[in-house]
Protein backbone atom coordinates (compact mmCIF):
# COMPACT_ATOMS: atom_id res chain seq x y z
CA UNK A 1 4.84 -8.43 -109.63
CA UNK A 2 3.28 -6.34 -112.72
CA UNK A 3 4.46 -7.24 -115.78
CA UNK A 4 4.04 -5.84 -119.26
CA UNK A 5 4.97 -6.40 -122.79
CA UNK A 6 7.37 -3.94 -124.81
CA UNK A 7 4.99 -2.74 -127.54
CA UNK A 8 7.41 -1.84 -130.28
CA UNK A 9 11.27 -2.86 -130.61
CA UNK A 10 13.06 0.34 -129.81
CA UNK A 11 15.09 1.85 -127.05
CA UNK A 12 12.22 5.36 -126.77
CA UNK A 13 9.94 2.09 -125.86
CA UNK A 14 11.43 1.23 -123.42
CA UNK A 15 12.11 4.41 -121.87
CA UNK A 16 8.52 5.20 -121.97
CA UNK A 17 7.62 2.09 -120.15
CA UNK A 18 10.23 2.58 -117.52
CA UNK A 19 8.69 6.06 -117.52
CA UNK A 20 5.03 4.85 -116.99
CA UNK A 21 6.20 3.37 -113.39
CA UNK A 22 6.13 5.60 -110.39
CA UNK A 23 9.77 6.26 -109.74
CA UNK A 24 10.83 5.32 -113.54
CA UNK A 25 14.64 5.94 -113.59
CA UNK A 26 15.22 5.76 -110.13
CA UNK A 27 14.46 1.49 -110.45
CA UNK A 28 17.77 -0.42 -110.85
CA UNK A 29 17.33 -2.32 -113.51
CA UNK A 30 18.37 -6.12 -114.29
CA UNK A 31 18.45 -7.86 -117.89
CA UNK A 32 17.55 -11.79 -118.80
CA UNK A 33 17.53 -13.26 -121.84
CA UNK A 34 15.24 -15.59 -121.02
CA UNK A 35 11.88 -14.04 -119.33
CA UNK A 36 10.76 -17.19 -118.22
CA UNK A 37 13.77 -17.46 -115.65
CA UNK A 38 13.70 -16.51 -111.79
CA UNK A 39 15.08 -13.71 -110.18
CA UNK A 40 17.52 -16.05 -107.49
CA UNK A 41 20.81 -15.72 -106.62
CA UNK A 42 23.67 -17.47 -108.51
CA UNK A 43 24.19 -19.41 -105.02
CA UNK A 44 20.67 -20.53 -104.33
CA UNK A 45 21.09 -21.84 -108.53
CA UNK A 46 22.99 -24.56 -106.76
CA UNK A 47 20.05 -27.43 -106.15
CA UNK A 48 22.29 -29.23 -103.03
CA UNK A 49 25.30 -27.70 -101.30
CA UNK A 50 27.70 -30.35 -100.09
CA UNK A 51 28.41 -28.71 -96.48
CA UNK A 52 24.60 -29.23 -93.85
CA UNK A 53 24.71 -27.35 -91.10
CA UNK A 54 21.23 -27.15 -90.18
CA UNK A 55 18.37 -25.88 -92.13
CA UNK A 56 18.44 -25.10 -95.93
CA UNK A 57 19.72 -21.30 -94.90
CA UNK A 58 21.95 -22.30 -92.43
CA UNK A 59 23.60 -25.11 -95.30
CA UNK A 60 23.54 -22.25 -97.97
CA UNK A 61 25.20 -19.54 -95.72
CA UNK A 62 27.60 -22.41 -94.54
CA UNK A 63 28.50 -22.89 -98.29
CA UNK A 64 28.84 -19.70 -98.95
CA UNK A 65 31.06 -18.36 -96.31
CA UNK A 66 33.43 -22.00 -97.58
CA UNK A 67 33.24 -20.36 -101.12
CA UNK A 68 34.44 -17.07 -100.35
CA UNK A 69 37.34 -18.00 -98.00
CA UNK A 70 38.87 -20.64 -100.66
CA UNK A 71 38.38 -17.71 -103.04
CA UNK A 72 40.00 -15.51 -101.08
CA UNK A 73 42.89 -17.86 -99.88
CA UNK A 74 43.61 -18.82 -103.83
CA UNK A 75 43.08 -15.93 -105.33
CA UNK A 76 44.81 -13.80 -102.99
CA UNK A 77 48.26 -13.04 -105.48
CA UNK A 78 45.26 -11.52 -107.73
CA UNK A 79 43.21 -9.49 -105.58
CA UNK A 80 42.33 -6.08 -105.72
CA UNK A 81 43.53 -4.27 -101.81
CA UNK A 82 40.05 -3.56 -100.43
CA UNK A 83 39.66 -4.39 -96.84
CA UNK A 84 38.00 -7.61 -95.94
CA UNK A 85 34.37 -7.31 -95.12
CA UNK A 86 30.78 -8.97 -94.96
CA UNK A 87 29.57 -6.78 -98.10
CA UNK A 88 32.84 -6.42 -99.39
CA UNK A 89 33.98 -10.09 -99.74
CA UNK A 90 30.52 -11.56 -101.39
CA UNK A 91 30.99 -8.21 -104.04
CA UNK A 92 34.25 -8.86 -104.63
CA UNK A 93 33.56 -12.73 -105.25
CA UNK A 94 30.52 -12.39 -106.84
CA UNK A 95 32.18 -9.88 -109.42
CA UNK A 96 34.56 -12.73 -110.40
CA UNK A 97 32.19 -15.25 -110.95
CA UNK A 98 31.74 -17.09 -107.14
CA UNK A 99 28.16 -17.91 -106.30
CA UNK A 100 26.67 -15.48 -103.73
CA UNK A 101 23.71 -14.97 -102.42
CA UNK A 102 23.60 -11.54 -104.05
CA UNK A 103 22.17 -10.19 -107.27
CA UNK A 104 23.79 -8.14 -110.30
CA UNK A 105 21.75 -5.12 -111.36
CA UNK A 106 22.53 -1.68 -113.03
CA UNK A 107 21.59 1.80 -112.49
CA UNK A 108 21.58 1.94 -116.59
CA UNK A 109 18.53 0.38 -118.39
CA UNK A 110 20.18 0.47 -121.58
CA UNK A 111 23.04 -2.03 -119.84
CA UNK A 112 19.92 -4.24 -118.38
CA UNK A 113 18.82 -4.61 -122.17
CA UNK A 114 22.05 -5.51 -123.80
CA UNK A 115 22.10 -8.39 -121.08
CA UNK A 116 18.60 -8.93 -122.09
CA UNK A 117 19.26 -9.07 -126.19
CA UNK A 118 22.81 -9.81 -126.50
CA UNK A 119 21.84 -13.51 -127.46
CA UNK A 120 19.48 -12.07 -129.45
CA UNK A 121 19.49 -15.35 -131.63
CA UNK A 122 18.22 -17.11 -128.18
CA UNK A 123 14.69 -18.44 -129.47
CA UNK A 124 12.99 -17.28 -125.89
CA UNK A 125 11.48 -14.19 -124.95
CA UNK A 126 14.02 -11.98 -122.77
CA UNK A 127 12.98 -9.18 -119.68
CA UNK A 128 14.05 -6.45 -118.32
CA UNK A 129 13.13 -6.35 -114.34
CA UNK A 130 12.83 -3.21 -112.44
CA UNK A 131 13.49 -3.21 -108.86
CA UNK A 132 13.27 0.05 -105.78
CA UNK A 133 15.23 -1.48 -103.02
CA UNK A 134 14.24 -0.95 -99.72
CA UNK A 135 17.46 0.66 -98.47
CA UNK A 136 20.93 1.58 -100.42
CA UNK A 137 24.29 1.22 -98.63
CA UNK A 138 27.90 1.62 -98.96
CA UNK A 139 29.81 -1.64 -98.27
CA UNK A 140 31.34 -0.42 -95.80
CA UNK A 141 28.33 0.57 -93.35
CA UNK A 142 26.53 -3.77 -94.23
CA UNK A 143 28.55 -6.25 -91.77
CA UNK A 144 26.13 -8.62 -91.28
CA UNK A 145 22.49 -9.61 -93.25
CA UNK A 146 19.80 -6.61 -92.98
CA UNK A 147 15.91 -7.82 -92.79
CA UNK A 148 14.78 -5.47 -95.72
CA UNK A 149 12.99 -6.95 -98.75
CA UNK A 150 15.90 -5.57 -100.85
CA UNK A 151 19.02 -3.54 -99.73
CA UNK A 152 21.26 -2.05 -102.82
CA UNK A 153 25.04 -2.04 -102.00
CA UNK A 154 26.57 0.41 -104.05
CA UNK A 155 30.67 -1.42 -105.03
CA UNK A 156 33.49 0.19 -104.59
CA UNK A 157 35.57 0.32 -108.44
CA UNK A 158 37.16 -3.05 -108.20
CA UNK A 159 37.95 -2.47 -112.04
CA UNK A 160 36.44 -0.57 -114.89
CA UNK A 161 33.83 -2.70 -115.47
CA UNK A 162 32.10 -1.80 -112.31
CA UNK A 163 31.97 2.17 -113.35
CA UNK A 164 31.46 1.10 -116.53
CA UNK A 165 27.97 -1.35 -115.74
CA UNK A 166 26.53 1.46 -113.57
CA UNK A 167 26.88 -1.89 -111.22
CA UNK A 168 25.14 -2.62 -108.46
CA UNK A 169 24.13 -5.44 -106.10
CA UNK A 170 21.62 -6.38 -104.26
CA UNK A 171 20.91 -9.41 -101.18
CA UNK A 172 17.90 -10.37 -100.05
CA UNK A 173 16.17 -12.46 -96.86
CA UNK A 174 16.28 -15.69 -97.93
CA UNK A 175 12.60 -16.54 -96.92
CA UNK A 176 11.52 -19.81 -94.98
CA UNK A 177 14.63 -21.73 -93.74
CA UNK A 178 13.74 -24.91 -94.29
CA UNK A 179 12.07 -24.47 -97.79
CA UNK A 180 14.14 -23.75 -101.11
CA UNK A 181 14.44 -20.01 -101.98
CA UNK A 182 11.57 -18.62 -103.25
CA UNK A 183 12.49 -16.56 -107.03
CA UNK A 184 12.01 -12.72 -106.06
CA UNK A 185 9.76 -12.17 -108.73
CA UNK A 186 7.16 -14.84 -106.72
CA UNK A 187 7.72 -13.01 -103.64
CA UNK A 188 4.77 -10.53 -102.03
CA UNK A 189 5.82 -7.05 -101.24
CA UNK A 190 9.33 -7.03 -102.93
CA UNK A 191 10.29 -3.45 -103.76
CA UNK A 192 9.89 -0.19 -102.01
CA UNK A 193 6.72 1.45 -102.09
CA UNK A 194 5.57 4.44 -103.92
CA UNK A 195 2.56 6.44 -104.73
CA UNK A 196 1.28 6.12 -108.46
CA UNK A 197 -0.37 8.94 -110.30
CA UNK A 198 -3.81 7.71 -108.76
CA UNK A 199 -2.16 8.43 -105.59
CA UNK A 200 -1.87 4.66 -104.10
CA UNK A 201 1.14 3.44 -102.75
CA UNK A 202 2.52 0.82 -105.06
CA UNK A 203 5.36 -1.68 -104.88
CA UNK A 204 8.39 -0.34 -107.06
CA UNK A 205 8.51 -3.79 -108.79
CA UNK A 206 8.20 -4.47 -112.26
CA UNK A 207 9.25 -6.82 -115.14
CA UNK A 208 9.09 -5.86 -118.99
CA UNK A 209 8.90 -8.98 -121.32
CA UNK A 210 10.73 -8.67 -124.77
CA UNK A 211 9.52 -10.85 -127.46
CA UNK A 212 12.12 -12.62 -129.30
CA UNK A 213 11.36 -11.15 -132.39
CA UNK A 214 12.28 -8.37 -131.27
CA UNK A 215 15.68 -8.64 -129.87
CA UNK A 216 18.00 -8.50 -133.53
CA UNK A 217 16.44 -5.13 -133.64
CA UNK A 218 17.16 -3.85 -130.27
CA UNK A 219 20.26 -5.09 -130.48
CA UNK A 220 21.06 -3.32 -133.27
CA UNK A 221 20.30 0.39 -132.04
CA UNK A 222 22.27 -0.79 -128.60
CA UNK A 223 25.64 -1.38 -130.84
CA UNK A 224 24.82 1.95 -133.10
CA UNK A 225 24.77 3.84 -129.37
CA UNK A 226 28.14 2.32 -128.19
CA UNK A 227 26.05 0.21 -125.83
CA UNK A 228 28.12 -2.96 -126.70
CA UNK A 229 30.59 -5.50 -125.06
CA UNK A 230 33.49 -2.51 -125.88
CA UNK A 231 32.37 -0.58 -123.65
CA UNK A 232 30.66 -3.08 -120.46
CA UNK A 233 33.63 -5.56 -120.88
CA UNK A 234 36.81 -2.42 -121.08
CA UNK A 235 39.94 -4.01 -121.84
CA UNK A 236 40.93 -6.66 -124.77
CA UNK A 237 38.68 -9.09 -123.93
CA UNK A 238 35.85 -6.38 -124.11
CA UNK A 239 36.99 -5.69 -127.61
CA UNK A 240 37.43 -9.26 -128.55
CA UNK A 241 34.14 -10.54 -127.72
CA UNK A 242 32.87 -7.19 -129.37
CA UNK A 243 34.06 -7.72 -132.74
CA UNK A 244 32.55 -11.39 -132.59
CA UNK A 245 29.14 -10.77 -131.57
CA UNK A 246 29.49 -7.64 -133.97
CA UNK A 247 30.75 -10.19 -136.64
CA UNK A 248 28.15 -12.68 -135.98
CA UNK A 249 25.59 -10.16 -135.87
CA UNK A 250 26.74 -8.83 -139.52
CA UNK A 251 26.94 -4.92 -137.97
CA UNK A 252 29.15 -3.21 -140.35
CA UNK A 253 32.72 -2.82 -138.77
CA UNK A 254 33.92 0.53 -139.11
């Protein structure tokens, strides 16, 4: 995976990087405040699962499948009515905070970098990854695990934070099945290919390192745009945690 530095701390940076990739804007784009940190899975973050069932896959999958129908079977009272699915039950659980074995991007840059620089006080350098997946699906039409590199699922409004994030996820083969998951960003060939402006077919894979001095300052044009937690988070616990990081940050509260 390519990766380059942001140059200046501004959001027209950015954009022009983004731009400077074959396929720019069409990437989805993910957000980290810590660039040193793997793309994996929130469910391959887990360093031993408590359920074996074979190899390290097969253990994983096991685990998952265990976490989705006790989330299901507790949180049913709660629930929004979708029906169940394969896609549908690890976006719906993943959403609400379950480790899954699939990945949280948006089709909005500028969402990827308030992930990236919210903690802008976080004394590491932060990234923004670009990804081209492979293949994009409705929910509906994934039932079982697809043997692309990366396949985008686009969700279904659960609540307005999905509209809201530009959300989308992403799952991925999990590699060797007796070795731990490899990060993404270590893996050859991830993203979709596409032909630069030399005319060679290039991965659409790329990661954009932010360094930590400049995250107050991106930070700061994000909450003059109305990219802030108001508008991600909708609802009083959007506006809430707003008004603290706003407070925190000492933006002027108008």
């Amino acid at each position: 995976m390519k990766t380059t530095t942001l140059p200046m701390a501004s959001v027209g940076a950015l954009f022009n990087e983004i731009e400077k990739q074959p396929a720019g804007l069409r990437h989805l784009f993910r957000g980290q405040s810590d660039a040193s940190w793997g793309l994996v899975p929130s469910l391959y973050r887990i360093e031993q699962v408590n359920i074996h069932a074979g190899s390290r896959e097969s253990s994983y999958s096991s685990y998952e499948e265990h976490l989705i129908q006790r989330f299901f079977r507790e949180g049913l009272p709660y629930l929004p009515q979708l029906p169940r699915s394969y896609s549908n039950d690890r976006i719906i659980a993943q959403h609400f905070g379950v480790p899954t074995s699939f990945l949280d991007w948006s089709q909005d840059p500028l969402v990827a970098l308030f992930f990236a620089v919210e903690n802008w006080r976080k004394e590491t350098d932060a990234a923004v990854f670009m990804l081209l997946p492979d293949a994009n699906y409705l929910p509906e039409q994934v039932t079982h695990p697809i043997r692309h590199n990366a396949v985008s699922l686009a969700p279904p409004a659960i609540d307005r934070r999905i509209p809201a994030q530009k959300s989308r996820f992403t799952f991925h083969p999990y590699g060797e099945a007796d070795m731990p998951f490899v990060p993404l960003d270590e893996r050859e060939g991830m993203g979709n290919k596409v032909t630069n402006s030399e005319g060679d077919p290039v991965h659409g894979f790329h990661k954009i390192a932010i360094p930590r001095h400049m995250k107050r300052v991106l930070l700061g044009e994000l909450l003059r745009l109305g990219v802030d937690r108001r508008n991600l988070f909708p609802g009083l616990d959007g506006v809430g945690s707003d008004l603290t990081l706003r407070a925190h940050f000492g933006a002027i509260l108008d």
